[in-house]
PDB file of N, CA and C in Angstrom:
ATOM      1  N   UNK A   1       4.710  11.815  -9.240  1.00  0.00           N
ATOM      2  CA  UNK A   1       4.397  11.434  -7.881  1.00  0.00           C
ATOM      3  C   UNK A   1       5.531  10.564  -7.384  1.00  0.00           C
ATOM      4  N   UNK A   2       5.887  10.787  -6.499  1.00  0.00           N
ATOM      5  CA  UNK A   2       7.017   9.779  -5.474  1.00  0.00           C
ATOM      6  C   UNK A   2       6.585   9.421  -4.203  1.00  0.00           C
ATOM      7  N   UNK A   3       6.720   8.110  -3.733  1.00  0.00           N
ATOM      8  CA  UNK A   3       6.373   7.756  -2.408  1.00  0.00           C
ATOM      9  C   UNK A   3       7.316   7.468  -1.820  1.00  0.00           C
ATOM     10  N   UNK A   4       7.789   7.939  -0.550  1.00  0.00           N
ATOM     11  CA  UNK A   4       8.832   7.456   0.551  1.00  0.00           C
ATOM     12  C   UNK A   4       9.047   5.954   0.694  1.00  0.00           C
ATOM     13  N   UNK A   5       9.961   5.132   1.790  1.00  0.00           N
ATOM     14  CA  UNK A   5      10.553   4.522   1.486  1.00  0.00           C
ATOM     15  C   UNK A   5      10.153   3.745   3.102  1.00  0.00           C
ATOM     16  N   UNK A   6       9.609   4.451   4.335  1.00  0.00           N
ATOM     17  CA  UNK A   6       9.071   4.528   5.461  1.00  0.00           C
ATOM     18  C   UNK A   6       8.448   3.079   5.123  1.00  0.00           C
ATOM     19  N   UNK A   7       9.115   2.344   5.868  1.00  0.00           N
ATOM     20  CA  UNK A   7       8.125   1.072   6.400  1.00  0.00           C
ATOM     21  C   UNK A   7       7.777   0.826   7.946  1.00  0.00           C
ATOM     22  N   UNK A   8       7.176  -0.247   7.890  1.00  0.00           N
ATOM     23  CA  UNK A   8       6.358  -0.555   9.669  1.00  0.00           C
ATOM     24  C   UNK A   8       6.580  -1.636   9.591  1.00  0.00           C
ATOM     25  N   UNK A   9       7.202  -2.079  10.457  1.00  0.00           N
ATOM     26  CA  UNK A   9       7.556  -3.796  11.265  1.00  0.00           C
ATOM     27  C   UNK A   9       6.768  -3.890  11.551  1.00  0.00           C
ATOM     28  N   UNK A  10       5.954  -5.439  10.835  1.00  0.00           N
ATOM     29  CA  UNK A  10       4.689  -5.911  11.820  1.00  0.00           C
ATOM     30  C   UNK A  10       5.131  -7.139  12.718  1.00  0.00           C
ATOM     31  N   UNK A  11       4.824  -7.496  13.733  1.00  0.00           N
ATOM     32  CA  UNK A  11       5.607  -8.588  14.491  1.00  0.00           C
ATOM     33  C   UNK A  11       4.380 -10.010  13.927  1.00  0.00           C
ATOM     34  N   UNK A  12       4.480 -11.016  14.318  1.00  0.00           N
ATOM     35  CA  UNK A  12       4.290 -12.464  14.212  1.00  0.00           C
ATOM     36  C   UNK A  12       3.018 -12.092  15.028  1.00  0.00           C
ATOM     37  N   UNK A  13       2.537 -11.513  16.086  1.00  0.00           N
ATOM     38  CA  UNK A  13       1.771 -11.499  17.299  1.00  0.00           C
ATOM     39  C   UNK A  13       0.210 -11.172  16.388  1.00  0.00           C
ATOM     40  N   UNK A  14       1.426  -9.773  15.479  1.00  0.00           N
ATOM     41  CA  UNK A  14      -0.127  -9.071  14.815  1.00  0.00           C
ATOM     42  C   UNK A  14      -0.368  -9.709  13.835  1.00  0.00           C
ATOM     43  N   UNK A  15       0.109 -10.408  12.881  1.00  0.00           N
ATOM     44  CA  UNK A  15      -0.383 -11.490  12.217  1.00  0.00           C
ATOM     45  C   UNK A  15      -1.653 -11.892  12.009  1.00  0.00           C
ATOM     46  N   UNK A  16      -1.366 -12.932  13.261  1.00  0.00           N
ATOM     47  CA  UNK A  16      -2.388 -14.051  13.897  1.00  0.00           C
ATOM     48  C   UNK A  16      -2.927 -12.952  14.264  1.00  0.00           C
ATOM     49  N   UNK A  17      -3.886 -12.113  14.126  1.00  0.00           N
ATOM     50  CA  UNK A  17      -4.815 -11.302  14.821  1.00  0.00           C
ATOM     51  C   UNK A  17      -6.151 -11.290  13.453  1.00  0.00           C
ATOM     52  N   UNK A  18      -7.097 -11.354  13.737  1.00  0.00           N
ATOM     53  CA  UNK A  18      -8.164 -11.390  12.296  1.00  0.00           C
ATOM     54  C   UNK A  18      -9.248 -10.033  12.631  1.00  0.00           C
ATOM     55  N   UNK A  19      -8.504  -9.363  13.109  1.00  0.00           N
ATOM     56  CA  UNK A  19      -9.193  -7.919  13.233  1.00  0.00           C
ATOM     57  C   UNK A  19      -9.236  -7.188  11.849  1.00  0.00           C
ATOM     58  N   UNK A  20     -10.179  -6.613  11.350  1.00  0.00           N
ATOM     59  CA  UNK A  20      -9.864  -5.872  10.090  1.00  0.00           C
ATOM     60  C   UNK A  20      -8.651  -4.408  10.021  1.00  0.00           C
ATOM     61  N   UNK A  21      -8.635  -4.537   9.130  1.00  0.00           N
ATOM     62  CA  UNK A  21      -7.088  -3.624   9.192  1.00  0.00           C
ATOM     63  C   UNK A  21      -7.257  -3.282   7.809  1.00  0.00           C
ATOM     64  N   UNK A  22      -6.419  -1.843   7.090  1.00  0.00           N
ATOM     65  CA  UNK A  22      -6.454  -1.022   6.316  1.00  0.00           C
ATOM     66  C   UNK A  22      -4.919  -1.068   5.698  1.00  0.00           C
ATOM     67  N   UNK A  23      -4.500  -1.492   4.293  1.00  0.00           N
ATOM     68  CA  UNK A  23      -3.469  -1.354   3.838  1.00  0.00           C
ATOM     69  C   UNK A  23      -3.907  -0.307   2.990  1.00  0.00           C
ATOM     70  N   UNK A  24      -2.993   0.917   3.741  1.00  0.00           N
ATOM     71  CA  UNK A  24      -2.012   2.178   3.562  1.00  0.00           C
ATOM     72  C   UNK A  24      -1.111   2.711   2.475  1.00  0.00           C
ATOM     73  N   UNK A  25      -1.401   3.256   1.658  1.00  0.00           N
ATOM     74  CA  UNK A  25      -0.559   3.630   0.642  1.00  0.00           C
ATOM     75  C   UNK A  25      -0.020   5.662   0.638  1.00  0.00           C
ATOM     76  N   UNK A  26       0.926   5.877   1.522  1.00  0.00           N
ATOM     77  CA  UNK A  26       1.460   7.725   1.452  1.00  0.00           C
ATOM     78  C   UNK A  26       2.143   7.699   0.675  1.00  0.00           C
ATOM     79  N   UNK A  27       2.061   9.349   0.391  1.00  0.00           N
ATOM     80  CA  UNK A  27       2.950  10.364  -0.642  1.00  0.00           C
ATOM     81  C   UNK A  27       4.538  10.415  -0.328  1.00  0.00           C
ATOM     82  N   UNK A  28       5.497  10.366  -1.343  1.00  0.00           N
ATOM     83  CA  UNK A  28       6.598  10.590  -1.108  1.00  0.00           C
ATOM     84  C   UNK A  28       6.914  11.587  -2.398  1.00  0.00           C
ATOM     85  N   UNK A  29       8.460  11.858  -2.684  1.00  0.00           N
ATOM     86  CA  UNK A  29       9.072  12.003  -3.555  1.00  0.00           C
ATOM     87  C   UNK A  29       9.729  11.482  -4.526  1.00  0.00           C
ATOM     88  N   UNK A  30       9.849   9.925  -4.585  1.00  0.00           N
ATOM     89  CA  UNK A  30      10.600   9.405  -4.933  1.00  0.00           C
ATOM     90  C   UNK A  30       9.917   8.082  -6.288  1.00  0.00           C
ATOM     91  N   UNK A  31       8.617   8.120  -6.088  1.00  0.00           N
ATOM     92  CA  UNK A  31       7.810   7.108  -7.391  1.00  0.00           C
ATOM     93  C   UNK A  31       7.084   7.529  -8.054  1.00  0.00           C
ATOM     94  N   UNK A  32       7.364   7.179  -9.334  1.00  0.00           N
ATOM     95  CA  UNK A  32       6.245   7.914 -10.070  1.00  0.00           C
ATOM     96  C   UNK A  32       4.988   6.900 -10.476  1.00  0.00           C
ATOM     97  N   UNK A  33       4.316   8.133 -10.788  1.00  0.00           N
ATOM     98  CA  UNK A  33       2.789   7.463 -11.293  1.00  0.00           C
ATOM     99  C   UNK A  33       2.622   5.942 -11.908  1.00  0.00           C
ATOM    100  N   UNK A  34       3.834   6.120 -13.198  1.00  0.00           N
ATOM    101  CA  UNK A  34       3.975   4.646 -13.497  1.00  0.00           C
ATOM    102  C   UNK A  34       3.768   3.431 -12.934  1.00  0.00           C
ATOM    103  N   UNK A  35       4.884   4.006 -11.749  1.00  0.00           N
ATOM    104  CA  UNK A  35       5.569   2.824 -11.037  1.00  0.00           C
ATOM    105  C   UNK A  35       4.465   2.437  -9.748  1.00  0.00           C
ATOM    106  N   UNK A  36       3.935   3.003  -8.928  1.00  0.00           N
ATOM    107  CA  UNK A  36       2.845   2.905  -8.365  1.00  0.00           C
ATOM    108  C   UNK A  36       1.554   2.089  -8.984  1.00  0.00           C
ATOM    109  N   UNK A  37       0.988   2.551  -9.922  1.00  0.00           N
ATOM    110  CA  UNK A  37      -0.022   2.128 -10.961  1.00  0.00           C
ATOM    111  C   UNK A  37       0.395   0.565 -11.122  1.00  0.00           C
ATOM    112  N   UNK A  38       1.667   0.952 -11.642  1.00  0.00           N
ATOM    113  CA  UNK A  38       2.355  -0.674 -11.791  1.00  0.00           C
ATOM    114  C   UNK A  38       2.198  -1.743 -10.776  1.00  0.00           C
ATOM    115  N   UNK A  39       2.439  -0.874  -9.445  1.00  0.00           N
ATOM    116  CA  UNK A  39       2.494  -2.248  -8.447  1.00  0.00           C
ATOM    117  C   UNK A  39       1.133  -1.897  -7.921  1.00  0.00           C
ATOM    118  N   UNK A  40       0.494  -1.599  -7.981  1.00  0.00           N
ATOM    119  CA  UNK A  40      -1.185  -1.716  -7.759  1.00  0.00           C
ATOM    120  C   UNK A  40      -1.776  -3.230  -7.752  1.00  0.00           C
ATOM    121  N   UNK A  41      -1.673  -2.959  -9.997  1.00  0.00           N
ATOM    122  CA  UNK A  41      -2.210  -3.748 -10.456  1.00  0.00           C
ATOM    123  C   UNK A  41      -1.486  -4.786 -10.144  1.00  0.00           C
ATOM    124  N   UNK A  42       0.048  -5.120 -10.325  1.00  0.00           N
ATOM    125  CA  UNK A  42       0.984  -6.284  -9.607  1.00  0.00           C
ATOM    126  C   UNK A  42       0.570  -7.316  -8.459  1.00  0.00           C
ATOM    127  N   UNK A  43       0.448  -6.164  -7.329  1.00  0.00           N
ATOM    128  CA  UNK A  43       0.678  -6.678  -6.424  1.00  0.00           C
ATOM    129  C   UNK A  43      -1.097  -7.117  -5.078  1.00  0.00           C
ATOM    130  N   UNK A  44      -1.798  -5.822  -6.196  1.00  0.00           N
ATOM    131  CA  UNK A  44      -3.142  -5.883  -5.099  1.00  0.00           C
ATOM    132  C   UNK A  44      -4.076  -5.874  -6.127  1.00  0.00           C
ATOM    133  N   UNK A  45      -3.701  -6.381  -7.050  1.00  0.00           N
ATOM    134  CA  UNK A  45      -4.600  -6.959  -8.537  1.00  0.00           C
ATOM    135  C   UNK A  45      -5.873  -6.004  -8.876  1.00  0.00           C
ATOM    136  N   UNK A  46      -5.799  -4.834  -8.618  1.00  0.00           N
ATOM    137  CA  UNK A  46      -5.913  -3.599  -9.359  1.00  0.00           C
ATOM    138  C   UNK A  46      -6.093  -3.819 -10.414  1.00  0.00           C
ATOM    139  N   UNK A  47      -7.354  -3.101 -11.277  1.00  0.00           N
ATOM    140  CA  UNK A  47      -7.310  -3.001 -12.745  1.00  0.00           C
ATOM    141  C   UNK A  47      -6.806  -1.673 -12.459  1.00  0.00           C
ATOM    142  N   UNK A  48      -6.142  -0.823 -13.985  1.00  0.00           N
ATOM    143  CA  UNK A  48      -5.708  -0.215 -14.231  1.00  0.00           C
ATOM    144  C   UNK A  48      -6.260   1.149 -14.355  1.00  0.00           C
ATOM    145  N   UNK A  49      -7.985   1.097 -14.068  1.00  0.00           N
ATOM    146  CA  UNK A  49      -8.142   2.364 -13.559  1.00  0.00           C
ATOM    147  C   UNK A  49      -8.039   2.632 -11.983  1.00  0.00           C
ATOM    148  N   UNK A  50      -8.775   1.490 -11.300  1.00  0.00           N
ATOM    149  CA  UNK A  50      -8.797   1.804 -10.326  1.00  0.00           C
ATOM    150  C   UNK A  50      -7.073   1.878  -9.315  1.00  0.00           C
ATOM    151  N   UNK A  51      -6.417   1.900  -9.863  1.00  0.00           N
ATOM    152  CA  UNK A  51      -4.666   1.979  -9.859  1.00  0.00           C
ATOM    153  C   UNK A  51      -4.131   3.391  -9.855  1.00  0.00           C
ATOM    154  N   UNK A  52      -4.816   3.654 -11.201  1.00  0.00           N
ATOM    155  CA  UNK A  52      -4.926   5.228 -11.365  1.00  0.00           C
ATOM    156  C   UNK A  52      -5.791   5.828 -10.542  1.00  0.00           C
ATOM    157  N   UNK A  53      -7.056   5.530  -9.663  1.00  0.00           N
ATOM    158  CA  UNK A  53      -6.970   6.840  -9.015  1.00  0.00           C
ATOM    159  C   UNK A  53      -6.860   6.694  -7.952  1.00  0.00           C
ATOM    160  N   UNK A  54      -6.101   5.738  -7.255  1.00  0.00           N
ATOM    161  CA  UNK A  54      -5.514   5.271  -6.091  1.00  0.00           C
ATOM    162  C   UNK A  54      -4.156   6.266  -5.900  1.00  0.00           C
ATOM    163  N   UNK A  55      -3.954   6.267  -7.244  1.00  0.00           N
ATOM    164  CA  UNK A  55      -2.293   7.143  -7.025  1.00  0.00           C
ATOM    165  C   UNK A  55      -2.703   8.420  -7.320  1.00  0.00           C
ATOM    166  N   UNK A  56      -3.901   9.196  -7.564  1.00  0.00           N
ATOM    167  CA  UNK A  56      -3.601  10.321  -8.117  1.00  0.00           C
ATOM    168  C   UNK A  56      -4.780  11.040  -6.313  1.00  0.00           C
ATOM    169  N   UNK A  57      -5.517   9.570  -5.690  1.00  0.00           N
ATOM    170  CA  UNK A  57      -5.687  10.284  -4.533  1.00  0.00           C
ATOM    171  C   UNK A  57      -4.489  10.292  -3.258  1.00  0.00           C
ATOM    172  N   UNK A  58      -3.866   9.274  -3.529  1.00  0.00           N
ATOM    173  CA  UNK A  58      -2.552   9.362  -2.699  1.00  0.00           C
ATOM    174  C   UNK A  58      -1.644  10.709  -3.057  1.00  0.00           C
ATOM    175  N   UNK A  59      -2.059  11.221  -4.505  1.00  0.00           N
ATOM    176  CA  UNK A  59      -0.986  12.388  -4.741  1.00  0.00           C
ATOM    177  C   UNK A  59      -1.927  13.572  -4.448  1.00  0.00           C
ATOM    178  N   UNK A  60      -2.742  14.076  -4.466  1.00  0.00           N
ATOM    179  CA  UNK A  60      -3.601  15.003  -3.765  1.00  0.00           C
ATOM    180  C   UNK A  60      -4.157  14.674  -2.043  1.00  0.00           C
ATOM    181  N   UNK A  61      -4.341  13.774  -1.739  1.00  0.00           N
ATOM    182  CA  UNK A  61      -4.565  13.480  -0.208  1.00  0.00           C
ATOM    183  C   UNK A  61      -3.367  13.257   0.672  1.00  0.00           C
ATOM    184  N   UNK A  62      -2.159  12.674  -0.317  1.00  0.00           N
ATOM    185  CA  UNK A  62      -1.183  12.047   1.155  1.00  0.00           C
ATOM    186  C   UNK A  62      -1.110  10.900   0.997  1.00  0.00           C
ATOM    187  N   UNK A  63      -2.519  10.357   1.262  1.00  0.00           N
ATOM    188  CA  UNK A  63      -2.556   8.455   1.749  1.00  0.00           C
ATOM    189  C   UNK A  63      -3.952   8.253   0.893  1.00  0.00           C
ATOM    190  N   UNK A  64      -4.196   6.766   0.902  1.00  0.00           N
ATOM    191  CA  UNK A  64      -5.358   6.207   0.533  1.00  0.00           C
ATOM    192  C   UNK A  64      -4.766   4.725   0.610  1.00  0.00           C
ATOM    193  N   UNK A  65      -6.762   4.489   1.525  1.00  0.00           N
ATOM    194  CA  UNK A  65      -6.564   3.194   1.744  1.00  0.00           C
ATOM    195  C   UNK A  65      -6.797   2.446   0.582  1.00  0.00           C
ATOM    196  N   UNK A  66      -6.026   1.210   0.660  1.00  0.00           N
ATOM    197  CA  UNK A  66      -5.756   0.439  -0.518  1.00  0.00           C
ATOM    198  C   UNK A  66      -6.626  -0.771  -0.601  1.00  0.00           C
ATOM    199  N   UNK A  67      -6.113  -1.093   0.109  1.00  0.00           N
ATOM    200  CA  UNK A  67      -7.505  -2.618   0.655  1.00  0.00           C
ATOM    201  C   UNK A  67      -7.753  -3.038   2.148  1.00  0.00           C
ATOM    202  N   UNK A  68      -8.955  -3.710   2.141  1.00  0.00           N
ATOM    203  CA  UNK A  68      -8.831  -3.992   3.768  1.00  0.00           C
ATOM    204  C   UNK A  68      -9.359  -5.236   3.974  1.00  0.00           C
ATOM    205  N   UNK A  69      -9.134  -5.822   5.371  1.00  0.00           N
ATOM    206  CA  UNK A  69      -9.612  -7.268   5.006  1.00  0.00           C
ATOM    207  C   UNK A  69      -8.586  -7.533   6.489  1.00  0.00           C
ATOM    208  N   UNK A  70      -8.105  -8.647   6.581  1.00  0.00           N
ATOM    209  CA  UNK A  70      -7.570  -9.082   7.433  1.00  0.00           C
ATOM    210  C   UNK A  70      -5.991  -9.787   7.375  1.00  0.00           C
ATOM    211  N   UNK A  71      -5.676  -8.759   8.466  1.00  0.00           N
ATOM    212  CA  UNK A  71      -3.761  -8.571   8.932  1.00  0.00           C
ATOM    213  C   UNK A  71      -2.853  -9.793   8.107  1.00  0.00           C
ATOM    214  N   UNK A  72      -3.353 -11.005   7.866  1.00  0.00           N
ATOM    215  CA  UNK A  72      -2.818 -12.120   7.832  1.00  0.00           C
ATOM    216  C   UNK A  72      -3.105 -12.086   6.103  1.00  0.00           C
ATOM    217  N   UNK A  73      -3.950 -11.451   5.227  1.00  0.00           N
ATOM    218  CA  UNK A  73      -4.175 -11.524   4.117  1.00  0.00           C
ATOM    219  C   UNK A  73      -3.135 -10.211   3.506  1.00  0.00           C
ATOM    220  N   UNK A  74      -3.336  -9.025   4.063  1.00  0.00           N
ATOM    221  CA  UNK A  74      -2.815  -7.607   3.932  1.00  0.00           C
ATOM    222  C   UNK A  74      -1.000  -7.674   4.016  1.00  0.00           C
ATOM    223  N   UNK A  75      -0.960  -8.219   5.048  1.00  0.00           N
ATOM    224  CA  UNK A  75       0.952  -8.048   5.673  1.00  0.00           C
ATOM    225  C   UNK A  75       1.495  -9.085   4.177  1.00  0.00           C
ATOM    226  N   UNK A  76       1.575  -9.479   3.850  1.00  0.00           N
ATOM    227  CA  UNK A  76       2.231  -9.910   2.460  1.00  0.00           C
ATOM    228  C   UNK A  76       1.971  -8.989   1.144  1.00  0.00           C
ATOM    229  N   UNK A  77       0.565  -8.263   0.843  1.00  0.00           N
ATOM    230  CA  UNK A  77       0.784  -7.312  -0.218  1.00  0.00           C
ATOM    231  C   UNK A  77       1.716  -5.866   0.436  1.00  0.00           C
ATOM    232  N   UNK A  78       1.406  -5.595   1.554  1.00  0.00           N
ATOM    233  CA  UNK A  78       2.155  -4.815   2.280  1.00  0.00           C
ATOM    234  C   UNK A  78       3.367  -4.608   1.966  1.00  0.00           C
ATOM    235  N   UNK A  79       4.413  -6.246   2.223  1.00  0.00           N
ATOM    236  CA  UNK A  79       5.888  -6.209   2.317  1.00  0.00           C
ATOM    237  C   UNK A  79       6.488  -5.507   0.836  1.00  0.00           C
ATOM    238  N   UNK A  80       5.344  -6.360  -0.128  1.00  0.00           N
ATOM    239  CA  UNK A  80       5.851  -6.750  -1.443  1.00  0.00           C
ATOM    240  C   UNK A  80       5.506  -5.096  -1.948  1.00  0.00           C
ATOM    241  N   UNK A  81       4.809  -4.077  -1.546  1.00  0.00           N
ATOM    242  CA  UNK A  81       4.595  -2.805  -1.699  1.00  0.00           C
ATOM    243  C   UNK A  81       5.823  -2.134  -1.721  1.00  0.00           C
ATOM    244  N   UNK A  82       6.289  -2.267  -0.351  1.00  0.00           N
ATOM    245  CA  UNK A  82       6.971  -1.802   0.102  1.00  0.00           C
ATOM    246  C   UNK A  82       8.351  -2.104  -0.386  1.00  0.00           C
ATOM    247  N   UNK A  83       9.005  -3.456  -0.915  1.00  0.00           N
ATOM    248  CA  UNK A  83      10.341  -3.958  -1.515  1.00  0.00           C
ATOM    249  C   UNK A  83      10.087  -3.253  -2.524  1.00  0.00           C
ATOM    250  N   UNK A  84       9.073  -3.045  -3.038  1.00  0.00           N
ATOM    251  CA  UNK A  84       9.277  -1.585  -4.261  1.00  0.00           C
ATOM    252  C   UNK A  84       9.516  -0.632  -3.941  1.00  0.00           C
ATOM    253  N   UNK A  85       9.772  -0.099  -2.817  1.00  0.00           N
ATOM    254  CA  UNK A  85      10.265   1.518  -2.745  1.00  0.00           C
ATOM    255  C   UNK A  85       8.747   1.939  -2.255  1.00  0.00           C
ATOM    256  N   UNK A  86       7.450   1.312  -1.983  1.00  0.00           N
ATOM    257  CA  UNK A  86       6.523   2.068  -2.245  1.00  0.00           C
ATOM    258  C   UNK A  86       6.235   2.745  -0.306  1.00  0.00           C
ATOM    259  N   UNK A  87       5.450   3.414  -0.011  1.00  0.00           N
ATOM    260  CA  UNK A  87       5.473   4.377   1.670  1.00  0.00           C
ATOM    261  C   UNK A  87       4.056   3.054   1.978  1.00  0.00           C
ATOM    262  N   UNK A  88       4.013   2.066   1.802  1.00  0.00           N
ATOM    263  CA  UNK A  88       2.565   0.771   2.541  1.00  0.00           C
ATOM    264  C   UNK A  88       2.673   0.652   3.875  1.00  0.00           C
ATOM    265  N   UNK A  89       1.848   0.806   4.406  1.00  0.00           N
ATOM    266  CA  UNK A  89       1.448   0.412   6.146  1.00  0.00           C
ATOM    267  C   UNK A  89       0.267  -0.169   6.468  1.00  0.00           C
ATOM    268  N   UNK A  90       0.498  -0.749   7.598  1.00  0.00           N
ATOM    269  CA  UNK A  90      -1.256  -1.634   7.432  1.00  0.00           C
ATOM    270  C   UNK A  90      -1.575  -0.811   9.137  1.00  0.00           C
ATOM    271  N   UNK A  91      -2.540  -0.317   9.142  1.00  0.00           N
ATOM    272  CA  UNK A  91      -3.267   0.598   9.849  1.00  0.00           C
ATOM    273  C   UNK A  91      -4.717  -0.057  10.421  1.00  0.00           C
ATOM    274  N   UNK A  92      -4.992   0.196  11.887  1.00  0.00           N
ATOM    275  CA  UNK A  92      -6.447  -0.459  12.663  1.00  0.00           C
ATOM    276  C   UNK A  92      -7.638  -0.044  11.648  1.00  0.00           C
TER     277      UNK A  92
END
């Protein structure tokens, strides 16, 4: 499995917003299972199954939401997704 490299600028505005919001995890070419699994558990404290089938529905679906909760909690596992190479977006 590989995930693209596609990130989303969130500005300062959306931040400060406490609307619930959906961190985003798409399919690429470029990460494998490992490495995904890896920053799961890393970064969005994932046990190691539920890591695994986060990546194996991101590799049959495309996307899967990862966690949700609010913009100001999400936009930091987001970045740190994403400085891995990983395709994270935080979505309404």
């Amino acid at each position: 499995m590989r995930f693209a490299t596609e990130t989303q600028e969130i500005t300062d505005e959306q931040v400060e917003t406490a609307e619930p919001v959906a961190l985003m995890l798409y399919n690429d070419d470029e990460n494998t299972f490992d490495h995904v699994i890896d920053s799961l558990i890393d970064i969005c404290r994932h046990s190691s199954e539920q890591a695994e089938q986060v990546a194996w529905i991101v590799h049959t679906k495309g996307k899967c939401d990862v966690k949700h909760g609010e913009l100001e909690k999400l936009h930091p596992l987001c970045k740190q997704l994403q400085q891995r190479g990983l395709a994270a977006v935080i979505e309404p």
